[in-house]
Structures are given as C-alpha cells and as structure tokens.
PDB file of N, CA and C in Angstrom:
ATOM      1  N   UNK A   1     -51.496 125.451 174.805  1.00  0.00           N
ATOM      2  CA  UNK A   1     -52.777 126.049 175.070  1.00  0.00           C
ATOM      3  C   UNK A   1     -52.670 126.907 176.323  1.00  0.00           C
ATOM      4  N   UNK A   2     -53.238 128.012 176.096  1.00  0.00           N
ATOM      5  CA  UNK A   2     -53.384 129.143 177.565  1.00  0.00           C
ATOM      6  C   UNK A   2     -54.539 128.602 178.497  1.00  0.00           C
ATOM      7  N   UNK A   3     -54.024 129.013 179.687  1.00  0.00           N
ATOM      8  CA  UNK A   3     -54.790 128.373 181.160  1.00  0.00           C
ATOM      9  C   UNK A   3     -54.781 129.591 181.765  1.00  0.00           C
ATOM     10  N   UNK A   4     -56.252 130.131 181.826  1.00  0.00           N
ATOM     11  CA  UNK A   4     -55.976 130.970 182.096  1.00  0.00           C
ATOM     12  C   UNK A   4     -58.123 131.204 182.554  1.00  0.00           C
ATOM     13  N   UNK A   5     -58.403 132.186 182.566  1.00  0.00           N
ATOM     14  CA  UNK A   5     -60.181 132.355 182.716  1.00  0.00           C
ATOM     15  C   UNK A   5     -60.581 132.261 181.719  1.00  0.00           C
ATOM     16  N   UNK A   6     -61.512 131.158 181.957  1.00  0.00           N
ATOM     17  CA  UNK A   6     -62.605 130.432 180.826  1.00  0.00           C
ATOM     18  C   UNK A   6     -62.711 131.950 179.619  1.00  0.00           C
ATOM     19  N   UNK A   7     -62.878 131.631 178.500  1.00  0.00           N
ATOM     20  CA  UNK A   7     -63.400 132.747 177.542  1.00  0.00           C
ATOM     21  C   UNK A   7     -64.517 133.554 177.912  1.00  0.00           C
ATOM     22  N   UNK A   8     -65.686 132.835 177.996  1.00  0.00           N
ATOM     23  CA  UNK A   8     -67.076 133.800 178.620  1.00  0.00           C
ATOM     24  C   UNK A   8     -66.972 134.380 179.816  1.00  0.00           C
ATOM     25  N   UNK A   9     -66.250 134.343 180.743  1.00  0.00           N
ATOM     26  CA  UNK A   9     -65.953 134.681 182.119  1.00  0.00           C
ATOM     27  C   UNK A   9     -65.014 136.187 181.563  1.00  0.00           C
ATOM     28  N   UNK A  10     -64.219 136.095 180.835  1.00  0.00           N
ATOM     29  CA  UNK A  10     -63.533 137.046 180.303  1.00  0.00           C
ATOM     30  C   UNK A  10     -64.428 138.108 179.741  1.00  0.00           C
ATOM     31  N   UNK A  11     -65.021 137.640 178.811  1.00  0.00           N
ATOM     32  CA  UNK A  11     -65.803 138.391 177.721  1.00  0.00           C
ATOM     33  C   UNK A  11     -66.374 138.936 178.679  1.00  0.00           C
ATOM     34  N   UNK A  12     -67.548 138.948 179.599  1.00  0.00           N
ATOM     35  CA  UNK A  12     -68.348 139.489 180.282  1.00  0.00           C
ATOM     36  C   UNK A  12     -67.489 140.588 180.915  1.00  0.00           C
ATOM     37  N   UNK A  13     -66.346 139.811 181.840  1.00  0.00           N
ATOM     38  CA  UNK A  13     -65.468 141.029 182.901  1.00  0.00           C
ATOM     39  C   UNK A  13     -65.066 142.039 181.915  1.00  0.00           C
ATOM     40  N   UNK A  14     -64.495 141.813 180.527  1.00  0.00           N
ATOM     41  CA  UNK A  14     -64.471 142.975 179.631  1.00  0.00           C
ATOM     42  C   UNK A  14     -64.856 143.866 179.444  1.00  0.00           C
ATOM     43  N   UNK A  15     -66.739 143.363 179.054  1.00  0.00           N
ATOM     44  CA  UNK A  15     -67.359 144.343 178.659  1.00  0.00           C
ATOM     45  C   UNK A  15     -68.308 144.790 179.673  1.00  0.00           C
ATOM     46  N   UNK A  16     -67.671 144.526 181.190  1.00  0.00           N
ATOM     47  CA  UNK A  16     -68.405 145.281 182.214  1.00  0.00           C
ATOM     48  C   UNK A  16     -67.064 146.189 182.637  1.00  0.00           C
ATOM     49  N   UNK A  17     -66.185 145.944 182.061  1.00  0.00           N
ATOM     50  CA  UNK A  17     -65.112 147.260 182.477  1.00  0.00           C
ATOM     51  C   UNK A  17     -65.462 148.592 181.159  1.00  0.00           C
ATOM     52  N   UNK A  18     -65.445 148.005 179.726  1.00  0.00           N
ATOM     53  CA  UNK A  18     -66.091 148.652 178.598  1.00  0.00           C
ATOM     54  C   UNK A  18     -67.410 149.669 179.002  1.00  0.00           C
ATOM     55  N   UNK A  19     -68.516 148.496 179.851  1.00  0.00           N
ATOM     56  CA  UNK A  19     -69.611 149.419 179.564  1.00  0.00           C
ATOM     57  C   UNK A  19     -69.585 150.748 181.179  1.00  0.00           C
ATOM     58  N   UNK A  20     -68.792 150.688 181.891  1.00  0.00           N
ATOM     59  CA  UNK A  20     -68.589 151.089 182.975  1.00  0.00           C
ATOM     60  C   UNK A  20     -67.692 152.298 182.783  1.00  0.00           C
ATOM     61  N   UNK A  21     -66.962 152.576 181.823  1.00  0.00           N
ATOM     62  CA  UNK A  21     -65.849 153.391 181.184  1.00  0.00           C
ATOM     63  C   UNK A  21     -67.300 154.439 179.975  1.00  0.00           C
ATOM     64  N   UNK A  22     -68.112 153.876 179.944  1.00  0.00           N
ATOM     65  CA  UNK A  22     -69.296 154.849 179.150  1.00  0.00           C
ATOM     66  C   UNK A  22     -70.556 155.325 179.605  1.00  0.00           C
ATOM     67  N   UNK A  23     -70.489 155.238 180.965  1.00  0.00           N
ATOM     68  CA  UNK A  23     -71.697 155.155 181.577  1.00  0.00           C
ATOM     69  C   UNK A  23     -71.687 156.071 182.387  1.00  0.00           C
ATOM     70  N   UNK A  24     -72.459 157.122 182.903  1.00  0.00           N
ATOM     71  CA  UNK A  24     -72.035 157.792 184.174  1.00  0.00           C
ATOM     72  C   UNK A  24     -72.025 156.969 185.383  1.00  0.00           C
ATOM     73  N   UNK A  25     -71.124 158.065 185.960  1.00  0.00           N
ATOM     74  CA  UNK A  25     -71.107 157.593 187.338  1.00  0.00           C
ATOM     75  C   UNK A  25     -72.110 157.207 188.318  1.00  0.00           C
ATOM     76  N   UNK A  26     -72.111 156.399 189.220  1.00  0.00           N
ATOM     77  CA  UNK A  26     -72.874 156.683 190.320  1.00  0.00           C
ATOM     78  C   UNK A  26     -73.628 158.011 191.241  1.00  0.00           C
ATOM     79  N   UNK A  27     -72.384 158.649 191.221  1.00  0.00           N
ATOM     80  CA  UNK A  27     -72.622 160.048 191.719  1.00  0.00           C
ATOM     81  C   UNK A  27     -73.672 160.683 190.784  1.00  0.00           C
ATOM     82  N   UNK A  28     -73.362 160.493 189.557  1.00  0.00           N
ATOM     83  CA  UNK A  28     -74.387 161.191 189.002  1.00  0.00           C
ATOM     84  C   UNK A  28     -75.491 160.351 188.347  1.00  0.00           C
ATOM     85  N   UNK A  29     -75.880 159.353 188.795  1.00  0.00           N
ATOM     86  CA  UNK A  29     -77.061 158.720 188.569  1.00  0.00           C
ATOM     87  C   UNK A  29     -77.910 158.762 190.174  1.00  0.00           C
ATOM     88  N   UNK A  30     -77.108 159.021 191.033  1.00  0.00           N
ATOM     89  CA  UNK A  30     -77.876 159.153 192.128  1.00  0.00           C
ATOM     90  C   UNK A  30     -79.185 159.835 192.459  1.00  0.00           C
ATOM     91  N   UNK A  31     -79.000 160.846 191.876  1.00  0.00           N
ATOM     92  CA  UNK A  31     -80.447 162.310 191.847  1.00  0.00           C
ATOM     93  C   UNK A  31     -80.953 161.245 190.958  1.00  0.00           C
ATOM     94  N   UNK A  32     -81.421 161.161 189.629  1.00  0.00           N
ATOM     95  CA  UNK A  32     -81.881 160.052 189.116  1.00  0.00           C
ATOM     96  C   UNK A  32     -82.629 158.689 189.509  1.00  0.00           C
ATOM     97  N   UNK A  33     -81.788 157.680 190.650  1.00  0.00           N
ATOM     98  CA  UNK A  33     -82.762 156.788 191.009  1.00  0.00           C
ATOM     99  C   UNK A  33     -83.834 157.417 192.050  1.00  0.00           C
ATOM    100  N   UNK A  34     -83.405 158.466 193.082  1.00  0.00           N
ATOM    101  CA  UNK A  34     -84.132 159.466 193.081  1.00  0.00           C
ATOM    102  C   UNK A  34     -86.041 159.637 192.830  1.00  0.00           C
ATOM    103  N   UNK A  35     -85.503 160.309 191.832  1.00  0.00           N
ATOM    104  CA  UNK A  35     -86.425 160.704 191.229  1.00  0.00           C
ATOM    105  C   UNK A  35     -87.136 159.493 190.614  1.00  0.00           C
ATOM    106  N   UNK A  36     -86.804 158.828 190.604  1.00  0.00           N
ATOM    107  CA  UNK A  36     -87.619 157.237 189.893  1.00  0.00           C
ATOM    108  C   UNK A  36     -88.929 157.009 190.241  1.00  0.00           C
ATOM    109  N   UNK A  37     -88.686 157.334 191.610  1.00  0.00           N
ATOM    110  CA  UNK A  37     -89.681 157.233 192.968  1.00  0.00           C
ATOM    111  C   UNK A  37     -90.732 158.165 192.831  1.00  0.00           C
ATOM    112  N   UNK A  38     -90.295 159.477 192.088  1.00  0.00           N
ATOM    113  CA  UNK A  38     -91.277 160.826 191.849  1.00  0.00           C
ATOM    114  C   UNK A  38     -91.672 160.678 190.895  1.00  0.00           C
ATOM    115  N   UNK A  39     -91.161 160.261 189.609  1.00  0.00           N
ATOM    116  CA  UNK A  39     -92.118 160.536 188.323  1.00  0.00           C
ATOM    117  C   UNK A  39     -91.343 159.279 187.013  1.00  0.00           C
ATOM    118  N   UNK A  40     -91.971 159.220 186.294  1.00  0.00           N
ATOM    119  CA  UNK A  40     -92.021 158.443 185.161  1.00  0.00           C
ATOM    120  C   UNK A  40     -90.370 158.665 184.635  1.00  0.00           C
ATOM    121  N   UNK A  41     -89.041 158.196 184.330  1.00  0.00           N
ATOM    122  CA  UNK A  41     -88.529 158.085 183.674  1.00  0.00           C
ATOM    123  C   UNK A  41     -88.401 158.233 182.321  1.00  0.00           C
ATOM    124  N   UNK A  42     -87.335 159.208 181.351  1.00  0.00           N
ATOM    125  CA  UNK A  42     -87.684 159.022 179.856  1.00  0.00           C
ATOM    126  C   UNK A  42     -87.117 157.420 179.716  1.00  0.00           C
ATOM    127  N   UNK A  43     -86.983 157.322 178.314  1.00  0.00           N
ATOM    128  CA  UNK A  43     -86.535 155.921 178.075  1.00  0.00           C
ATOM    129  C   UNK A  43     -85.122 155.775 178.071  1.00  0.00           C
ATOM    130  N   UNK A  44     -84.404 156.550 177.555  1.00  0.00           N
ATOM    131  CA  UNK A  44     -83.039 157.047 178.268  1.00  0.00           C
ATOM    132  C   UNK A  44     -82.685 157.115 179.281  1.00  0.00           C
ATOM    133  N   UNK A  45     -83.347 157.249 180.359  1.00  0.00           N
ATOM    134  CA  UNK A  45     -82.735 157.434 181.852  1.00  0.00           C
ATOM    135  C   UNK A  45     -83.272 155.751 182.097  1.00  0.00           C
ATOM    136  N   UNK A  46     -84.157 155.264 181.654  1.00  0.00           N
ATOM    137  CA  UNK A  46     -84.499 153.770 181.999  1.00  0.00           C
ATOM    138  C   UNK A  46     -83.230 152.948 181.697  1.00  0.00           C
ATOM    139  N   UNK A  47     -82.628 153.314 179.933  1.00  0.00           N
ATOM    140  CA  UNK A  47     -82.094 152.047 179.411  1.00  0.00           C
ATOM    141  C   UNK A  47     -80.711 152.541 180.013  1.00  0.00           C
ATOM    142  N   UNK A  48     -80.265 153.538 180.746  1.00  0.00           N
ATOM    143  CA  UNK A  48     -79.279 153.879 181.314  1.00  0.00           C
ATOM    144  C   UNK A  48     -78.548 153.338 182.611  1.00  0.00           C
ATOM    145  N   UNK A  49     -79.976 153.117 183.408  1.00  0.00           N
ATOM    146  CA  UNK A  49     -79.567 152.351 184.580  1.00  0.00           C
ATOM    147  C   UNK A  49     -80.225 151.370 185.093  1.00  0.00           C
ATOM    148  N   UNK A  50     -80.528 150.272 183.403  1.00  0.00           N
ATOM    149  CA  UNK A  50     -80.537 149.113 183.453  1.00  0.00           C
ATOM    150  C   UNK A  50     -79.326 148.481 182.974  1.00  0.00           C
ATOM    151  N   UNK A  51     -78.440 149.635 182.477  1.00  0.00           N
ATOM    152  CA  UNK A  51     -77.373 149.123 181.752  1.00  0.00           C
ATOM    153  C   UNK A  51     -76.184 149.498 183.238  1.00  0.00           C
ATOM    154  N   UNK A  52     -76.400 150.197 183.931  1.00  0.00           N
ATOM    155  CA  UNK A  52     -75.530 150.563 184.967  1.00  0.00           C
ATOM    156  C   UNK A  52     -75.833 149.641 185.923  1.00  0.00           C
ATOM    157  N   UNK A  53     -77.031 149.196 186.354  1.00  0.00           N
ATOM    158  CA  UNK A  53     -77.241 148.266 187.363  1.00  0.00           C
ATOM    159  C   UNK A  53     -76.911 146.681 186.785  1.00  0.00           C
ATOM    160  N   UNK A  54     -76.348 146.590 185.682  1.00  0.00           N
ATOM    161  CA  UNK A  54     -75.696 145.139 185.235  1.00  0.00           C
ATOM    162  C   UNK A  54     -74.394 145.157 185.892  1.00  0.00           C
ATOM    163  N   UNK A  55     -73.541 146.370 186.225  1.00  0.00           N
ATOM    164  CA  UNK A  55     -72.333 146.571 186.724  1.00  0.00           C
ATOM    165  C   UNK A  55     -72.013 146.803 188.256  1.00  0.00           C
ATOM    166  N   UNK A  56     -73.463 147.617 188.658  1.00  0.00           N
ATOM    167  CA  UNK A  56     -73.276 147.947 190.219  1.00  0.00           C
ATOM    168  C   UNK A  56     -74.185 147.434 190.717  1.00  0.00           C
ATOM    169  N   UNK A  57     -73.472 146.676 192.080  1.00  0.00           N
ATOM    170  CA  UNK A  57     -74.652 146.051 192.633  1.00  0.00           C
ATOM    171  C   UNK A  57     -74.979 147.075 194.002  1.00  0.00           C
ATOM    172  N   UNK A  58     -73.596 148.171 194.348  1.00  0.00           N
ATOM    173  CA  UNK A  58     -74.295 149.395 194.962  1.00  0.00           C
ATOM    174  C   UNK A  58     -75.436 149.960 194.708  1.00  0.00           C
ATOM    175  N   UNK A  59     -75.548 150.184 193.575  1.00  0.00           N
ATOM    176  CA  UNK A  59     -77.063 151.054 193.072  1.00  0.00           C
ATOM    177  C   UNK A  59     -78.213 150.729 193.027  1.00  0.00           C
ATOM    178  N   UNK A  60     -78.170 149.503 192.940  1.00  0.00           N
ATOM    179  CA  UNK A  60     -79.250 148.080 192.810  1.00  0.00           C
ATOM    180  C   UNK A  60     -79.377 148.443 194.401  1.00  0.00           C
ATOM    181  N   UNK A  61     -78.666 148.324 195.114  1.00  0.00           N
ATOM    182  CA  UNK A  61     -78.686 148.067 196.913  1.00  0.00           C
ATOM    183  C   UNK A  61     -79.332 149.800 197.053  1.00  0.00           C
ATOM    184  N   UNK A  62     -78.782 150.803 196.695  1.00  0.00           N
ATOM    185  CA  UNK A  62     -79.144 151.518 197.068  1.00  0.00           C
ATOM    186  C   UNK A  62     -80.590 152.486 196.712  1.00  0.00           C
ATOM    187  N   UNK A  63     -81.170 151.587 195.573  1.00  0.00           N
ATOM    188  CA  UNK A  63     -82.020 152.133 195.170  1.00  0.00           C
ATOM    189  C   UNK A  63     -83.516 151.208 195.861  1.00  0.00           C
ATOM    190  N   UNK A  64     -83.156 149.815 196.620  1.00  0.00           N
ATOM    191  CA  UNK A  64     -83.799 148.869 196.978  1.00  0.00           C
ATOM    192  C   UNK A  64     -83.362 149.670 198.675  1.00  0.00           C
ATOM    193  N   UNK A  65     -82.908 150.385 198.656  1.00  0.00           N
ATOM    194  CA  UNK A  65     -82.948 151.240 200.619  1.00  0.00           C
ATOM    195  C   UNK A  65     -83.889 151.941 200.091  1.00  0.00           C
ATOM    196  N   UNK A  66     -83.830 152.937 199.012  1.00  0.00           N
ATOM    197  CA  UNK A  66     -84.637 154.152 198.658  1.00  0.00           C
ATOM    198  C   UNK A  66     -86.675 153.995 199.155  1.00  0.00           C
ATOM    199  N   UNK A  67     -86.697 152.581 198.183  1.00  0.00           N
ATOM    200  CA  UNK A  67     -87.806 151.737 198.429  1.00  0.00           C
ATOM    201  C   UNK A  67     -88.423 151.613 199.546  1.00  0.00           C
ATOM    202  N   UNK A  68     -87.422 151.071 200.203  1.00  0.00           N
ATOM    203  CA  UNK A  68     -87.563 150.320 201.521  1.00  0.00           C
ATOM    204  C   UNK A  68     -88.190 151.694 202.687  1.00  0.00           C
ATOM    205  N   UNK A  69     -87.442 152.762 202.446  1.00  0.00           N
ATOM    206  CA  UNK A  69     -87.347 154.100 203.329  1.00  0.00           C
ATOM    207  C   UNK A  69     -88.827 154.914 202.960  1.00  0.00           C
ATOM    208  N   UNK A  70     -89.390 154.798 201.948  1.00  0.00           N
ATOM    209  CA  UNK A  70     -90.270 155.304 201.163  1.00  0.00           C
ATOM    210  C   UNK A  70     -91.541 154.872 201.652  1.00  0.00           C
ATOM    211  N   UNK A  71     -91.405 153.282 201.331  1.00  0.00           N
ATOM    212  CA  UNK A  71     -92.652 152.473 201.936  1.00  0.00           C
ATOM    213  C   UNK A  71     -92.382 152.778 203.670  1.00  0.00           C
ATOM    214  N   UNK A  72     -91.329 152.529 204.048  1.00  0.00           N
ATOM    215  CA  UNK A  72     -91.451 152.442 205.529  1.00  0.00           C
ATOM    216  C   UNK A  72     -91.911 154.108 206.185  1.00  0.00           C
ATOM    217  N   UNK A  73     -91.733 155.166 205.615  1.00  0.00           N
ATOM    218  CA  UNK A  73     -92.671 156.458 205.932  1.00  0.00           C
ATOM    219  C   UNK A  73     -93.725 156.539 205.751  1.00  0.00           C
ATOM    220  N   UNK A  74     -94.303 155.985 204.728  1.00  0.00           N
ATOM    221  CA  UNK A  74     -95.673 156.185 204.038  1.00  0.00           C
ATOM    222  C   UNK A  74     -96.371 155.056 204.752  1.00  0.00           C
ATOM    223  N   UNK A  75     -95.832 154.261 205.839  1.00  0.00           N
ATOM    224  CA  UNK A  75     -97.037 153.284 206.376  1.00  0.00           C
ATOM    225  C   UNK A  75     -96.781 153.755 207.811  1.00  0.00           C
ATOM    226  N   UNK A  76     -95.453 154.375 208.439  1.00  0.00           N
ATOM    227  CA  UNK A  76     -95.582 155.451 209.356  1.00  0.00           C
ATOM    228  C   UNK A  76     -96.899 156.445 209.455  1.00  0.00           C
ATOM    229  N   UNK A  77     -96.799 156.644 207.916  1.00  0.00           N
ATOM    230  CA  UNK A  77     -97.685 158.306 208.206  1.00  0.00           C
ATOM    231  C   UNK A  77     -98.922 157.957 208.377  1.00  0.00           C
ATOM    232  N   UNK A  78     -99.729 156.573 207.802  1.00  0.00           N
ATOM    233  CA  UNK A  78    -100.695 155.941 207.672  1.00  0.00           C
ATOM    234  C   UNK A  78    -101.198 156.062 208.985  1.00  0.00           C
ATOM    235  N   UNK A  79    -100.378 155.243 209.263  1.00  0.00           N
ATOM    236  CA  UNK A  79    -100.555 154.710 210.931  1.00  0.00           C
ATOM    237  C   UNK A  79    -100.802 155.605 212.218  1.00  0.00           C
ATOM    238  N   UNK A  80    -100.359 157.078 211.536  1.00  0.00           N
ATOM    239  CA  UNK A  80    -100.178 158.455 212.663  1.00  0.00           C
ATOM    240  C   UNK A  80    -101.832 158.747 212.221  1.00  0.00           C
ATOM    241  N   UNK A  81    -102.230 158.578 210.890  1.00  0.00           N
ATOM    242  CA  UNK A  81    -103.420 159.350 210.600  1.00  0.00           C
ATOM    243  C   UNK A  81    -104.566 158.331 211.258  1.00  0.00           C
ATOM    244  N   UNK A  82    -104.151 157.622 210.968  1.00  0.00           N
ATOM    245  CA  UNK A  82    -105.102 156.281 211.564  1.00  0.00           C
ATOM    246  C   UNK A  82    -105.180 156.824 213.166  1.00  0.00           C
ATOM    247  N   UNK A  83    -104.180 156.585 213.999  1.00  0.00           N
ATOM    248  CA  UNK A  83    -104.196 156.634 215.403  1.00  0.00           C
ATOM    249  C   UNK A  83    -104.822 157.978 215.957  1.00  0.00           C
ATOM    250  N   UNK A  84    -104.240 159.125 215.057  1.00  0.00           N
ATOM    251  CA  UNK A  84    -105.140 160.751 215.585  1.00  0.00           C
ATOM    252  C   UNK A  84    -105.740 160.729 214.954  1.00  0.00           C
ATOM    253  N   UNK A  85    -106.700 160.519 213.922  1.00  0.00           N
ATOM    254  CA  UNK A  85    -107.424 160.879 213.282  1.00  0.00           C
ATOM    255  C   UNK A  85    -107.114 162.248 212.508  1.00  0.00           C
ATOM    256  N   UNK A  86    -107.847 163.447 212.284  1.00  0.00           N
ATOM    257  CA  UNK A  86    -107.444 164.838 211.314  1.00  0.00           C
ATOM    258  C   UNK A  86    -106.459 165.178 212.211  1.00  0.00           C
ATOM    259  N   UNK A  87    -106.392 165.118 213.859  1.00  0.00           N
ATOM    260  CA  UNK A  87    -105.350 165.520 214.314  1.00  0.00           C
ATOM    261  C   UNK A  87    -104.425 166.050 214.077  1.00  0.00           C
ATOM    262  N   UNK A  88    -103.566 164.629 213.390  1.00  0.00           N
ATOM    263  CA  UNK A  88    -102.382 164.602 213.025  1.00  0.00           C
ATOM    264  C   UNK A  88    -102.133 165.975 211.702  1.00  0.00           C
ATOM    265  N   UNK A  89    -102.729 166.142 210.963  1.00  0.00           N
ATOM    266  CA  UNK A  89    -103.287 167.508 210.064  1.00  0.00           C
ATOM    267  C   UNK A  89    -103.833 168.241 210.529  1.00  0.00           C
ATOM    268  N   UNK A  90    -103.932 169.033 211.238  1.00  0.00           N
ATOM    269  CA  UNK A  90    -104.859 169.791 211.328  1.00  0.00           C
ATOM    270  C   UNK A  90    -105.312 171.072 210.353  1.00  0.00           C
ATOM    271  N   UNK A  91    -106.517 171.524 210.636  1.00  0.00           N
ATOM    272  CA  UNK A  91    -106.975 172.322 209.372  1.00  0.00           C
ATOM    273  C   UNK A  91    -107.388 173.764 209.237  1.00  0.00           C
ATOM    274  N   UNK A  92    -106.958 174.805 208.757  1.00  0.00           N
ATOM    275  CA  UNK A  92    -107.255 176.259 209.151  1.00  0.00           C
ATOM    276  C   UNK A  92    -108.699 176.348 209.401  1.00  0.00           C
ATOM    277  N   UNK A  93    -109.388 176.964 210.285  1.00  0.00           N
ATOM    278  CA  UNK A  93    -110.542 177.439 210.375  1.00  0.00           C
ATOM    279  C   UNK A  93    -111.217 177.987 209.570  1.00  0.00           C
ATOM    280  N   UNK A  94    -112.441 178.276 208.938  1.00  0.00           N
ATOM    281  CA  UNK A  94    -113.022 179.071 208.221  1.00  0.00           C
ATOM    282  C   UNK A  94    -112.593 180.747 207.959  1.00  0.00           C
ATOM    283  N   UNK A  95    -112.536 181.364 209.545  1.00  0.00           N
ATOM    284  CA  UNK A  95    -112.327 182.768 209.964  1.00  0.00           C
ATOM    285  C   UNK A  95    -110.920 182.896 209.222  1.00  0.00           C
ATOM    286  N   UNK A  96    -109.618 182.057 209.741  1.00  0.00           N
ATOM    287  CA  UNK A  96    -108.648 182.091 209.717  1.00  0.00           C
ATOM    288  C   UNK A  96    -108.354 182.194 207.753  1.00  0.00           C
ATOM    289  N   UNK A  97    -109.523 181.117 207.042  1.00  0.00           N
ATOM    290  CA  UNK A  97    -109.316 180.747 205.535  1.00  0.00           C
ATOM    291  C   UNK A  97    -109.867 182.360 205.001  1.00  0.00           C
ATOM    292  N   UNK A  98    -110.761 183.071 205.738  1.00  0.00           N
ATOM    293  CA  UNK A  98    -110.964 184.370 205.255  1.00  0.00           C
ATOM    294  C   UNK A  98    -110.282 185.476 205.510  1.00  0.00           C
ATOM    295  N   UNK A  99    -109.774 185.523 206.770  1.00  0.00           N
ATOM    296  CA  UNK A  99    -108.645 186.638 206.729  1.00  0.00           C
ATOM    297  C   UNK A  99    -107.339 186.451 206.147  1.00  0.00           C
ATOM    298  N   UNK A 100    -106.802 185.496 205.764  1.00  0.00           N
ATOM    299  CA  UNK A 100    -105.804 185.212 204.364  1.00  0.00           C
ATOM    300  C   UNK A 100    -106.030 185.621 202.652  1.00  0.00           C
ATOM    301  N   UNK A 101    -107.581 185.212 202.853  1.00  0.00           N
ATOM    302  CA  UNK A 101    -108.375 185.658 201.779  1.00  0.00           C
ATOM    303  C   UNK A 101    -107.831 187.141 201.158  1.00  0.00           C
ATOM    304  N   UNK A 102    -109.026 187.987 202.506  1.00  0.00           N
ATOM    305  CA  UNK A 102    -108.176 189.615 202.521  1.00  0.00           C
ATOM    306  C   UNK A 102    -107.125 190.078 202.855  1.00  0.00           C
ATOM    307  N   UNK A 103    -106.173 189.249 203.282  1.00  0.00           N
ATOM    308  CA  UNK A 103    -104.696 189.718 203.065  1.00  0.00           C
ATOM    309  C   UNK A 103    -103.812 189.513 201.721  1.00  0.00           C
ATOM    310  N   UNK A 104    -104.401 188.603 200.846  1.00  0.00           N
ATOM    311  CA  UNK A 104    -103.854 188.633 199.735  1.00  0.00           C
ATOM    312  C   UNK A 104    -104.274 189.470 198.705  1.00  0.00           C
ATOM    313  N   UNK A 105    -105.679 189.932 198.848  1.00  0.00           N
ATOM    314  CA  UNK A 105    -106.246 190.771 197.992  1.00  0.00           C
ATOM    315  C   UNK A 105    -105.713 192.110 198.240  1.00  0.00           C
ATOM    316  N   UNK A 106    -105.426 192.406 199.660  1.00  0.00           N
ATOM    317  CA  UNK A 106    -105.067 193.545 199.569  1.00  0.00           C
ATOM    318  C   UNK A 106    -103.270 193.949 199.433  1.00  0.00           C
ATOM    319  N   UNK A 107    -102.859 192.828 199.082  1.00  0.00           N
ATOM    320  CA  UNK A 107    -101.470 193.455 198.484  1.00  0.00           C
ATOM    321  C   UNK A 107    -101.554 193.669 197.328  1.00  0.00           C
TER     322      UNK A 107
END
C-alpha cells in the first residue's frame, strides 16, 4: 500500500493547481475586484472570482484592504463635512453660476 497524502488532500491540491492553470491571473483580475466596489458585477465576473478566491488567499486579502481603504475615506470625508460644515465644499456663487452660463453660450 502507498503512504503517501491522504486521497482528498490530493484531490483538492489537484484541482486547485487545475483550476488555477484556467483562470486568469491576478494581475488581471485586479481592475475587476476594483470595480466591485463601483458597480454591480455580470455573473461571469462573480462566478470567476469566487472560483479564483478558492485558490488565492492574496485576493481575498487584497480585496478585504480595498474595503477597508474605502470605508476608512468615506468616514474621513464624513467627519471633514461634519467638522466644517459646507466649508469643506464650497459652492460657486450665483454671479459666478451666471457668468459660466454666458461663457458657454457664447462659444
């Protein structure tokens, strides 16, 4: 009898070298998790790197920074609007919203 890695321990390392040999790369799933963050996924780009994140636990890590960086600006920016009030935006003047007005009309 062979002594060697259990059968299921095998099977799996197999077919994570298999499904890793059909999958794109990292590099190019990168723009992709990306964009995850911006808009809806087709179902293809979903079942793509649910099937890639069974193999990398980089992407998993790096798409859980993406998160992390995202929320941590957006409660930054909160917090700036909160503390100045419109300040932090400020807003063209009326005068200023009309002489743009007639500068576009007249090109």
């Amino acid at each position: 009898m062979k002594v060697g890695i259990p059968f299921f321990k095998r099977i799996r390392r197999e077919g994570g070298f298999w499904l890793g040999r059909r999958l794109p790369t990292c590099q190019e799933l990168t723009p992709v998790l990306s964009q995850s963050l911006e808009r809806r996924l087709t179902l293809r780009e979903q079942i793509t790197l649910r099937l890639h994140f069974l193999i990398c636990v980089y992407c998993v890590r790096y798409l859980r920074q993406l998160r992390f960086m995202r929320e941590a600006l957006r409660a930054r920016e909160a917090k700036a609007l909160e503390d100045e009030g419109e300040a932090a935006h400020p807003s063209l003047t009326p005068e200023a919203r009309e002489r743009i007005r007639r500068a576009l009309r007249e090109r």
